[in-house]
Protein backbone atom coordinates (compact mmCIF):
# COMPACT_ATOMS: atom_id res chain seq x y z
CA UNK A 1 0.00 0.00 0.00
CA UNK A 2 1.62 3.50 -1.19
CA UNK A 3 1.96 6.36 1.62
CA UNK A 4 -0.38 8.67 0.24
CA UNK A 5 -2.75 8.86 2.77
CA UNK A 6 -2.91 9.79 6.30
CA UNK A 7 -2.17 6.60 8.62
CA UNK A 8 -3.08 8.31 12.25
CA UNK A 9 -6.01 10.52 11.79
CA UNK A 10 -7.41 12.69 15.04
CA UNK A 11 -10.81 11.87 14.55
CA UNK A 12 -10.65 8.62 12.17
CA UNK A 13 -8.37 6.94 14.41
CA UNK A 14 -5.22 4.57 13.30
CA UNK A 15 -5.68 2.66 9.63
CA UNK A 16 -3.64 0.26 10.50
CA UNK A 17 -5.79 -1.97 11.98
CA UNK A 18 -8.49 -1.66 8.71
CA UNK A 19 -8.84 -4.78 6.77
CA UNK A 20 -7.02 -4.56 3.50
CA UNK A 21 -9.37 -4.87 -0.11
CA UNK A 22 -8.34 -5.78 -2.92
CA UNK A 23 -10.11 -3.86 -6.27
CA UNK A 24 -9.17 -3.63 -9.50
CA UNK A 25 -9.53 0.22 -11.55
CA UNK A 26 -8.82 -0.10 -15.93
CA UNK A 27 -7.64 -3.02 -15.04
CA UNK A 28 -4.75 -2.69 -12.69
CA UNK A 29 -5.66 -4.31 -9.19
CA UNK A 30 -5.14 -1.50 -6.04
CA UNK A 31 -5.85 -2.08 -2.45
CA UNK A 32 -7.44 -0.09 0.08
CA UNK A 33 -8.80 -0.31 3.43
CA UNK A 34 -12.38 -1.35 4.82
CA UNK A 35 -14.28 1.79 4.58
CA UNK A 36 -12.76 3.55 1.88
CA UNK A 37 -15.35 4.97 -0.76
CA UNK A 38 -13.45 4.05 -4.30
CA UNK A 39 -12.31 7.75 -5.14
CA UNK A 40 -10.61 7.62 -1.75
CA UNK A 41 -9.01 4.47 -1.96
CA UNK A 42 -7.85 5.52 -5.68
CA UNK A 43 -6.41 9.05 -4.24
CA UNK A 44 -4.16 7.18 -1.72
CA UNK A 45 -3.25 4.73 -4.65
CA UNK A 46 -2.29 7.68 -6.04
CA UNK A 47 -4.75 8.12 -9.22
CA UNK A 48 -5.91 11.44 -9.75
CA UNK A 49 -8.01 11.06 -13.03
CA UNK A 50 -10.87 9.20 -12.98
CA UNK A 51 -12.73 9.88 -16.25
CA UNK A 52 -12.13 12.40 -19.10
CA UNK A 53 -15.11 14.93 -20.23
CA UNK A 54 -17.57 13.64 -23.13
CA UNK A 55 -16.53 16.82 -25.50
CA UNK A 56 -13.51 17.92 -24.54
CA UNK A 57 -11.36 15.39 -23.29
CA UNK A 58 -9.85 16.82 -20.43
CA UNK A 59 -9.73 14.78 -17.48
CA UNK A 60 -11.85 14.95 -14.43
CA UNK A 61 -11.09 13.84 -11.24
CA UNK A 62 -13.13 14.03 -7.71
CA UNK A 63 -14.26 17.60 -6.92
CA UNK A 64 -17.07 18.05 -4.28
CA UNK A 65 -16.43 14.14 -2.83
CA UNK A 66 -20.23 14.75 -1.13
CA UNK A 67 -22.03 13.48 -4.44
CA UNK A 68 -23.27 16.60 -5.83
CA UNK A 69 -21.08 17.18 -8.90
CA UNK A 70 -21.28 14.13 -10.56
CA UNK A 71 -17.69 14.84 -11.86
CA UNK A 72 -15.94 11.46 -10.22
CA UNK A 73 -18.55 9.37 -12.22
CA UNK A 74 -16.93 5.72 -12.94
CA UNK A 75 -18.25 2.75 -14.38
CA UNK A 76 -18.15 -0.70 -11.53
CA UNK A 77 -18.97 -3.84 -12.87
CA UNK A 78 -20.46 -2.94 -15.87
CA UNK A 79 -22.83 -0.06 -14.37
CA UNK A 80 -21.76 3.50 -15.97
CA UNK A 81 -23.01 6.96 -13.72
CA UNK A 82 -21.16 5.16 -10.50
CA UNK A 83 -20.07 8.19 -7.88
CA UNK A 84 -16.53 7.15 -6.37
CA UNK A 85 -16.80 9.42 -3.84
CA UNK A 86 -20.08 7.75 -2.87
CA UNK A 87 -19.55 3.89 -3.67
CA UNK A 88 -17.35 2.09 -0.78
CA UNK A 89 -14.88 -0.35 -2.26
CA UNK A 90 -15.82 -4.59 -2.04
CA UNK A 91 -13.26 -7.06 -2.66
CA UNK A 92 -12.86 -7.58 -6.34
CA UNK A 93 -14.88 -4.65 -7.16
CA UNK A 94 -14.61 -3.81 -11.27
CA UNK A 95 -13.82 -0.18 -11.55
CA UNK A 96 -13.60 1.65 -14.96
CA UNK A 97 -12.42 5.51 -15.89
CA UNK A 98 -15.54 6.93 -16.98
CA UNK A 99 -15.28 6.63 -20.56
CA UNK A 100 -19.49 6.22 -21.63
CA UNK A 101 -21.58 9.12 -21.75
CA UNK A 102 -23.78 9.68 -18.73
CA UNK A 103 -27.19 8.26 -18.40
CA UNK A 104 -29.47 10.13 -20.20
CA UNK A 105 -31.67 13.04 -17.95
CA UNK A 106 -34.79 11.68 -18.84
CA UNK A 107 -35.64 11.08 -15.26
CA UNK A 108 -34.56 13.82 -12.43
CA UNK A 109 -31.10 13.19 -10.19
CA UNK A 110 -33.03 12.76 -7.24
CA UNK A 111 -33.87 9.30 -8.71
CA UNK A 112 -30.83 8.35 -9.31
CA UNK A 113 -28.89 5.89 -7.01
CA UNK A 114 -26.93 7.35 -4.59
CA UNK A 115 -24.43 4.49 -4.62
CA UNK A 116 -23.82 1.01 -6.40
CA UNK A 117 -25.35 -0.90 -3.34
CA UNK A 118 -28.58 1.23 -3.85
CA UNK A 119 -28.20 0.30 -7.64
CA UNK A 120 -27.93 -3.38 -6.82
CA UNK A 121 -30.66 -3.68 -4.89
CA UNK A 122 -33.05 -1.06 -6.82
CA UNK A 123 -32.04 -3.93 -9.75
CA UNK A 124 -31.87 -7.34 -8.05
CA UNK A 125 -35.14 -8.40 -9.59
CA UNK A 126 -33.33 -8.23 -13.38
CA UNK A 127 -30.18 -10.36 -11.82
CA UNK A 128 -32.77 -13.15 -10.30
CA UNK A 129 -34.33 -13.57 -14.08
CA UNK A 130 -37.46 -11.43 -13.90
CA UNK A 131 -38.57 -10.47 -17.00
CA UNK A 132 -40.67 -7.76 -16.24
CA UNK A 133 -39.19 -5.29 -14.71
């Protein structure tokens, strides 16, 4: 694990003692501790840039980290529109730059799920084979 984050923490206690996870982001596997939302386990890996803009290229990385911008939007397992700064890291967790255009704003942000867990189970009917929903 690298050294950029901070180990001893006045009010977050020691991170020593966290249980290590192990998550993979484009690809290359990173670890980080119990806990850690996935844009701050990437910043202590770290990886600054988590997604480039749809027309201009330039990248993005987290900004707010309380879920309002949408700018540190990834893509786990599959599922674009993911907030890192919102989405706590799992053991073999699939994370991808956000490289797919956001969801389309036919329905209003308040709808949207706050996290991948909320996604999950919002969705679990379509993973258990029902048809229609």
């Amino acid at each position: 694990m690298t050294t950029n984050r901070i180990m001893n923490h006045p009010v977050l206690g020691r991170l020593e003692n966290k249980k290590t996870v192990t998550f993979t982001f484009d690809g290359q596997t990173f670890e980080g501790y119990e806990g850690d939302t996935i844009a701050s386990a990437l910043l202590a890996n770290g990886i600054r840039q988590l997604r480039v803009h749809e027309e201009t290229g330039e990248p993005r990385a987290i900004y707010c980290n309380i879920g309002h911008c949408f700018e540190c939007r990834v893509t786990v397992n599959e599922t674009d529109t993911v907030r890192a700064c919102m989405t706590p890291i799992q053991n073999d967790l699939k994370v991808e730059s956000g490289k797919r255009q956001p969801t389309p704003f036919n329905t209003s942000p308040e709808n949207w799920p706050r996290t991948y867990a909320e996604y999950e189970e919002r969705n679990k009917d379509k993973k258990d084979g029902d048809s229609n929903v």
